[in-house]
Protein backbone atom coordinates (compact mmCIF):
# COMPACT_ATOMS: atom_id res chain seq x y z
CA UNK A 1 2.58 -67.84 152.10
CA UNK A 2 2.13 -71.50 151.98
CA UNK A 3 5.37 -72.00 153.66
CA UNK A 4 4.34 -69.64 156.43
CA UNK A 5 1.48 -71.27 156.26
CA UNK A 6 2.80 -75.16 156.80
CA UNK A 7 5.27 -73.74 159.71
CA UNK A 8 2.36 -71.79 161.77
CA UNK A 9 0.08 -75.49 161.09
CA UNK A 10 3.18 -77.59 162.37
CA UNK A 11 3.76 -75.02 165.35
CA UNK A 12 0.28 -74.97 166.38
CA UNK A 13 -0.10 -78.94 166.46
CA UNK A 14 3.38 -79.08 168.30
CA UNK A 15 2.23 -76.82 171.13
CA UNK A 16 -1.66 -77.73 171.53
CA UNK A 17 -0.71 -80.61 172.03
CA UNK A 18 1.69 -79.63 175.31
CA UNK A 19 0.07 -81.44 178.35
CA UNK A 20 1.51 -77.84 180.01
CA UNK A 21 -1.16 -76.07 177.86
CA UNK A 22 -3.78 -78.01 179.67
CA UNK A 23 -2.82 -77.81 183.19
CA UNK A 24 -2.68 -73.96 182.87
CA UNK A 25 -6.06 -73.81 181.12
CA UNK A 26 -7.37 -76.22 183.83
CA UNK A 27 -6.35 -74.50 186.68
CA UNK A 28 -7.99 -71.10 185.09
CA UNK A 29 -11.39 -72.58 185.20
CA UNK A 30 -10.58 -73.07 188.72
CA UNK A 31 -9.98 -69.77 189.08
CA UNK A 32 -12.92 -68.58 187.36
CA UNK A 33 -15.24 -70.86 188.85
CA UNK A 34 -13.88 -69.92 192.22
CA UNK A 35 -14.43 -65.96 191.58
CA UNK A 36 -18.41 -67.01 192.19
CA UNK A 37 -17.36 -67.96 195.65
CA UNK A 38 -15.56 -64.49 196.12
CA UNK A 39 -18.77 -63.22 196.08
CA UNK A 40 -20.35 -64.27 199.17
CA UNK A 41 -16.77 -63.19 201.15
CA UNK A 42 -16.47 -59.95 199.72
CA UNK A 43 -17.93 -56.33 201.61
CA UNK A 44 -18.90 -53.85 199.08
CA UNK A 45 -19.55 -53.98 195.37
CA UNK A 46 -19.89 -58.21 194.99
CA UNK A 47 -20.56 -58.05 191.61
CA UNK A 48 -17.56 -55.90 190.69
CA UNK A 49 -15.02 -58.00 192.86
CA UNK A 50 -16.04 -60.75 191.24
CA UNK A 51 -15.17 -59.74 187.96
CA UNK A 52 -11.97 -58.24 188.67
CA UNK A 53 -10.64 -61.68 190.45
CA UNK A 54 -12.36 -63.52 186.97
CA UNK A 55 -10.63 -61.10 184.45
CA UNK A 56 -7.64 -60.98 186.48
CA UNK A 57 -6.84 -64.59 186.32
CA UNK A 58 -7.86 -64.59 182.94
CA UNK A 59 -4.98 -61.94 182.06
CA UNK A 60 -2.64 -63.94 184.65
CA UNK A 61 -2.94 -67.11 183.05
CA UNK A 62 -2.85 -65.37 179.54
CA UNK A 63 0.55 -64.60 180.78
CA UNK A 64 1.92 -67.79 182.18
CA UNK A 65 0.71 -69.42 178.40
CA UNK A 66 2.47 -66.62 176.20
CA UNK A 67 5.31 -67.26 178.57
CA UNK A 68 5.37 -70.85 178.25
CA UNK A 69 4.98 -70.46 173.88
CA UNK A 70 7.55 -67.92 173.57
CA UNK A 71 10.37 -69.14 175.86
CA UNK A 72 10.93 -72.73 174.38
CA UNK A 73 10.89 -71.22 170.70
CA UNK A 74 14.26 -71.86 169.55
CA UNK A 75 15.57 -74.40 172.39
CA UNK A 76 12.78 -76.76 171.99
CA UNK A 77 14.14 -77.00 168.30
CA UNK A 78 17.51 -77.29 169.24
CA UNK A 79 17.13 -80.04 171.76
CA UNK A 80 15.47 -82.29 169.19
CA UNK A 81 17.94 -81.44 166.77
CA UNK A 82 15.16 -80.25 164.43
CA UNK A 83 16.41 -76.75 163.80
CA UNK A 84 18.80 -78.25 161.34
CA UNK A 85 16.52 -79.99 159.42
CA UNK A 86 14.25 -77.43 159.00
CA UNK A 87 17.17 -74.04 158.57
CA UNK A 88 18.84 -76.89 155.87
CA UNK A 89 15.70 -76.33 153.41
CA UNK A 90 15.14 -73.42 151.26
CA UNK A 91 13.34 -71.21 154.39
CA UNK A 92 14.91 -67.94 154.94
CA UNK A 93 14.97 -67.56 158.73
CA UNK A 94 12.35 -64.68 158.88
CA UNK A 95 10.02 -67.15 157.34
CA UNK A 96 10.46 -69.41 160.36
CA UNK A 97 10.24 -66.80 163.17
CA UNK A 98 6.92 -65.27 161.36
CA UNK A 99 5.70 -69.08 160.92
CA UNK A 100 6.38 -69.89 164.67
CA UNK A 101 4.83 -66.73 165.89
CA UNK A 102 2.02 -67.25 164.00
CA UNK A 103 1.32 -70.92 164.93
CA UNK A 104 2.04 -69.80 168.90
CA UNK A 105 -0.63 -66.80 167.95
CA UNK A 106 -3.00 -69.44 167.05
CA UNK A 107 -2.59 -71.35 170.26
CA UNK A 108 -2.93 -68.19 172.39
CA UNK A 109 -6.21 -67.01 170.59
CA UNK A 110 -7.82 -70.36 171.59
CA UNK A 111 -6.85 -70.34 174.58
CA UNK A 112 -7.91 -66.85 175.21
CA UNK A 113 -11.10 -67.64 173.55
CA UNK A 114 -11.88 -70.76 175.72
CA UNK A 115 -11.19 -68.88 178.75
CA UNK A 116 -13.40 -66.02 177.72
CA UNK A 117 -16.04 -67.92 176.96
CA UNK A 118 -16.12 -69.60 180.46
CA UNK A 119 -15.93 -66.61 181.85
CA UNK A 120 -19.69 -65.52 179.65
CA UNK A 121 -21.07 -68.48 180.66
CA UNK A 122 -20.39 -68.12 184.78
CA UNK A 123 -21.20 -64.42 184.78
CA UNK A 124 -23.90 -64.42 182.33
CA UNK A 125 -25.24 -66.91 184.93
CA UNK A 126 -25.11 -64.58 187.56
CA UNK A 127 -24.80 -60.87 186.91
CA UNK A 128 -26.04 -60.93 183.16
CA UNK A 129 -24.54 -61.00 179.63
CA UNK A 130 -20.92 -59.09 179.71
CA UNK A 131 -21.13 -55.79 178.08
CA UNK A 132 -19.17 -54.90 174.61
CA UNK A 133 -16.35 -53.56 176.68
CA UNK A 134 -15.47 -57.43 178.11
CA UNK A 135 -14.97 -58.28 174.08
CA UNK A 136 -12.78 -55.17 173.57
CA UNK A 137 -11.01 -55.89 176.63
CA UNK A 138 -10.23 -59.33 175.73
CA UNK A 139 -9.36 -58.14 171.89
CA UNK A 140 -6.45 -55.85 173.83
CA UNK A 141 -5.50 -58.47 175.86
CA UNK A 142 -4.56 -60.39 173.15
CA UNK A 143 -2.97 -57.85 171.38
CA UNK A 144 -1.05 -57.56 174.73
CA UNK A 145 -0.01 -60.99 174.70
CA UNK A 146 0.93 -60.93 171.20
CA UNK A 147 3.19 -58.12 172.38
CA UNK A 148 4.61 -60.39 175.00
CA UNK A 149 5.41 -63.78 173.04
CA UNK A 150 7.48 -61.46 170.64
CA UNK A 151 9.28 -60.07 173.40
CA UNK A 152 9.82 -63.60 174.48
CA UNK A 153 10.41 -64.70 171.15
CA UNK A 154 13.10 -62.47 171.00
CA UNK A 155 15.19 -63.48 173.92
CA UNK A 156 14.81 -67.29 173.15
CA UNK A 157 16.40 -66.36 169.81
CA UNK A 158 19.97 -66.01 171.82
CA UNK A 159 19.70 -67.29 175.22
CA UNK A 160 18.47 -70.44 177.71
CA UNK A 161 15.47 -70.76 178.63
CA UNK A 162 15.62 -69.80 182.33
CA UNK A 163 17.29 -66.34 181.17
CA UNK A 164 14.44 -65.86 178.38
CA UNK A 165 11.67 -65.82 181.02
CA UNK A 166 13.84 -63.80 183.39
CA UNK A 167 13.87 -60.95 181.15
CA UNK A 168 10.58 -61.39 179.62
CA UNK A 169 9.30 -61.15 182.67
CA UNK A 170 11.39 -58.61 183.43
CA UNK A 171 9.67 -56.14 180.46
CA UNK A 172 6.22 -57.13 181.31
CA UNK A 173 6.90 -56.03 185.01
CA UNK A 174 8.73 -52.89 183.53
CA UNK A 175 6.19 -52.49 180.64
CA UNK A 176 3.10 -52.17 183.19
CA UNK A 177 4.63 -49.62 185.34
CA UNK A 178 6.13 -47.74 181.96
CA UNK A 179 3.50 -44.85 183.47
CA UNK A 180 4.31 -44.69 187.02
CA UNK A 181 8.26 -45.11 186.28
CA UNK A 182 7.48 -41.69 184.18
CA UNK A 183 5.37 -39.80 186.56
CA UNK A 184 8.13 -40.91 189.47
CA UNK A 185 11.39 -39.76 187.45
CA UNK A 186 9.41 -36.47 186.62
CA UNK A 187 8.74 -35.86 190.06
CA UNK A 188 13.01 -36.66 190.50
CA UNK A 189 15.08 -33.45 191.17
CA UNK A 190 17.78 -35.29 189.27
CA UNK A 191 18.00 -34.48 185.99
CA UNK A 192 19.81 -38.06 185.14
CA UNK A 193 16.61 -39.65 186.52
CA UNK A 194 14.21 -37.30 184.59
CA UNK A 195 16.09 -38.45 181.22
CA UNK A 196 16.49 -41.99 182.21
CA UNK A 197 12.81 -42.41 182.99
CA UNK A 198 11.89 -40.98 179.97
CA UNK A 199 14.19 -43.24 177.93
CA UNK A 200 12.45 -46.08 179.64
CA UNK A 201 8.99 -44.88 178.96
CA UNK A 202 9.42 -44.66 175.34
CA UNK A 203 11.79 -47.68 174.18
CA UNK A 204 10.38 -50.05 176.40
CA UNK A 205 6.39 -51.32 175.62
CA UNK A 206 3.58 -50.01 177.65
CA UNK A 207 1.46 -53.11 178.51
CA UNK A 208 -1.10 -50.50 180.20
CA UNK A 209 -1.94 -48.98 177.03
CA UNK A 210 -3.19 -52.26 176.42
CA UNK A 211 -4.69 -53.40 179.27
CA UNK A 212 -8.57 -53.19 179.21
CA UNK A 213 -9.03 -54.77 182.41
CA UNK A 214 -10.46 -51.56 184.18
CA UNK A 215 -13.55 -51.19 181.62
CA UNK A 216 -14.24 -55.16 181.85
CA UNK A 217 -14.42 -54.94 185.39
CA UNK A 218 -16.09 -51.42 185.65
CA UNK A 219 -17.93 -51.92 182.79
CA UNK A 220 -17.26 -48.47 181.36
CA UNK A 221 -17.35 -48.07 177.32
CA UNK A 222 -14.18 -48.77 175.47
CA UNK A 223 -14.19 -45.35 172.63
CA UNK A 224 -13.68 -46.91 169.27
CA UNK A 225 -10.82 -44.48 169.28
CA UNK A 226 -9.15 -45.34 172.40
CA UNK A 227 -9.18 -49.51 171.35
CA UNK A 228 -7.78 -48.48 167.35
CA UNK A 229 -5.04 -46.60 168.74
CA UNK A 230 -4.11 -49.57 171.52
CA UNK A 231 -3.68 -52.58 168.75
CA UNK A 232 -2.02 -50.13 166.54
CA UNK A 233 0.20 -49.63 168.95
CA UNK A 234 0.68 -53.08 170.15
CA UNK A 235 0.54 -54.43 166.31
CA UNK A 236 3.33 -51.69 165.42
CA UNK A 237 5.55 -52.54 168.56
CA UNK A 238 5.03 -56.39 167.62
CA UNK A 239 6.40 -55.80 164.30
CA UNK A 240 9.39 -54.34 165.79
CA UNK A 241 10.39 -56.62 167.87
CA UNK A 242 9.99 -59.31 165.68
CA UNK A 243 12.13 -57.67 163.12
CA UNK A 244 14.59 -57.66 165.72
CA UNK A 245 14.31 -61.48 166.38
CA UNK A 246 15.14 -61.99 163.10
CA UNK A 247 17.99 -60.35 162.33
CA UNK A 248 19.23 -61.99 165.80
CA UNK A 249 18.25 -65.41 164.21
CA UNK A 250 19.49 -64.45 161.18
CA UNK A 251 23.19 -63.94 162.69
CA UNK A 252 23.04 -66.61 164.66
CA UNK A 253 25.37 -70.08 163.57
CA UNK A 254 24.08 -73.63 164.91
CA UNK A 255 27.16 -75.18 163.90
């Protein structure tokens, strides 16, 4: 525990202190503080627009940041010739993938957190304190992340880092449609695309089971139920593919 412990600390200093980290958090405030101005553009339901274009950059720049934690996992190390150091103590190689997860964990909660709590202050401001949904909604989101610096994780554990956001990307765009990809190959006449939809659907994650966006923005209650079921699902998933990183890691030789 203490050596998980030391490598999450050492992780999480390493990575707050990115200057990359900062730009993306800067340039969501922009985009939260320019959602107010959506408002007086907008035809309709203002107050609704406006937090769907808040939430929504909150959830796109929770992306770009898990992105930018998971992809440089095992290269940064590599590149600074670190990796030996560290693999050349007594530190089994699961230890260092759950350390580094949880240190890049630790980094994505505060920068969840920070951007949440921008997003209280400008629309407590102006439509009133965010109901209980916003905090469940955020609570999946990171969950959701979580999901999707594993994934990441995963990938850097074998390949560059231009190919590790490729095909992280590549699930998150997959894992958000998992439902429509389902509903479209049971619609198919082909029986090849019924079963290959379906094999999709139930290997690959589905980010929308996780995604509380719709009740933020709506504002429509969250069941107790519905939110216990989504993080055991995305905790569950997590687990998996973080077992898988490390017996890639494990098999791995930096000679």
């Amino acid at each position: 525990m203490q050596r998980i412990r030391a490598l999450a600390l050492n992780t999480f200093r390493e990575s707050i202190r990115d200057r990359i980290l900062y730009s993306l958090l800067f340039f969501a405030a922009l985009v939260l503080m320019a959602s107010l101005a959506v408002e007086n553009i907008t035809i309709g339901d203002q107050e609704k627009v406006v937090r769907s274009f808040a939430f929504g950059g909150i959830r796109f720049f929770g992306v770009l940041i898990a992105l930018f934690l998971g992809v440089g996992l095992v290269y940064k190390e590599l590149e600074r010739k670190t990796i030996y150091t560290i693999l050349s103590k007594p530190i089994p190689r699961w230890l260092f993938i759950l350390g580094k997860y949880t240190g890049l964990m630790a980094v994505l909660a505060v920068e969840i957190a920070v951007m949440a709590l921008l997003y209280v202050l400008l629309i407590g401001l102006t439509q009133g304190a965010p109901p209980a949904s916003f905090y469940m909604a955020i609570l999946m989101l990171f969950f959701e992340l979580g999901l999707l610096v594993a994934w990441a994780m995963l990938f850097s554990t074998y390949s560059a880092p231009t190919t590790t956001t490729l095909f992280s990307l590549a699930v998150f765009f997959i894992g958000s449609l998992a439902d429509d990809i389902w509903l479209y190959g049971q619609q198919s006449d082909s029986a090849t695309l019924r079963e290959a939809s379906e094999w999709l659907y139930w290997v690959l994650p589905n980010f929308e089971v996780l995604n509380g966006s719709q009740a933020a923005v709506h504002e429509t209650a969250i069941s107790s139920q519905h939110l216990a079921g989504s993080l055991c699902y995305g905790f569950g998933y997590t687990v998996a593919v973080l077992s898988v990183a490390v017996l890639v890691f494990s098999k791995r030789d930096f000679k």
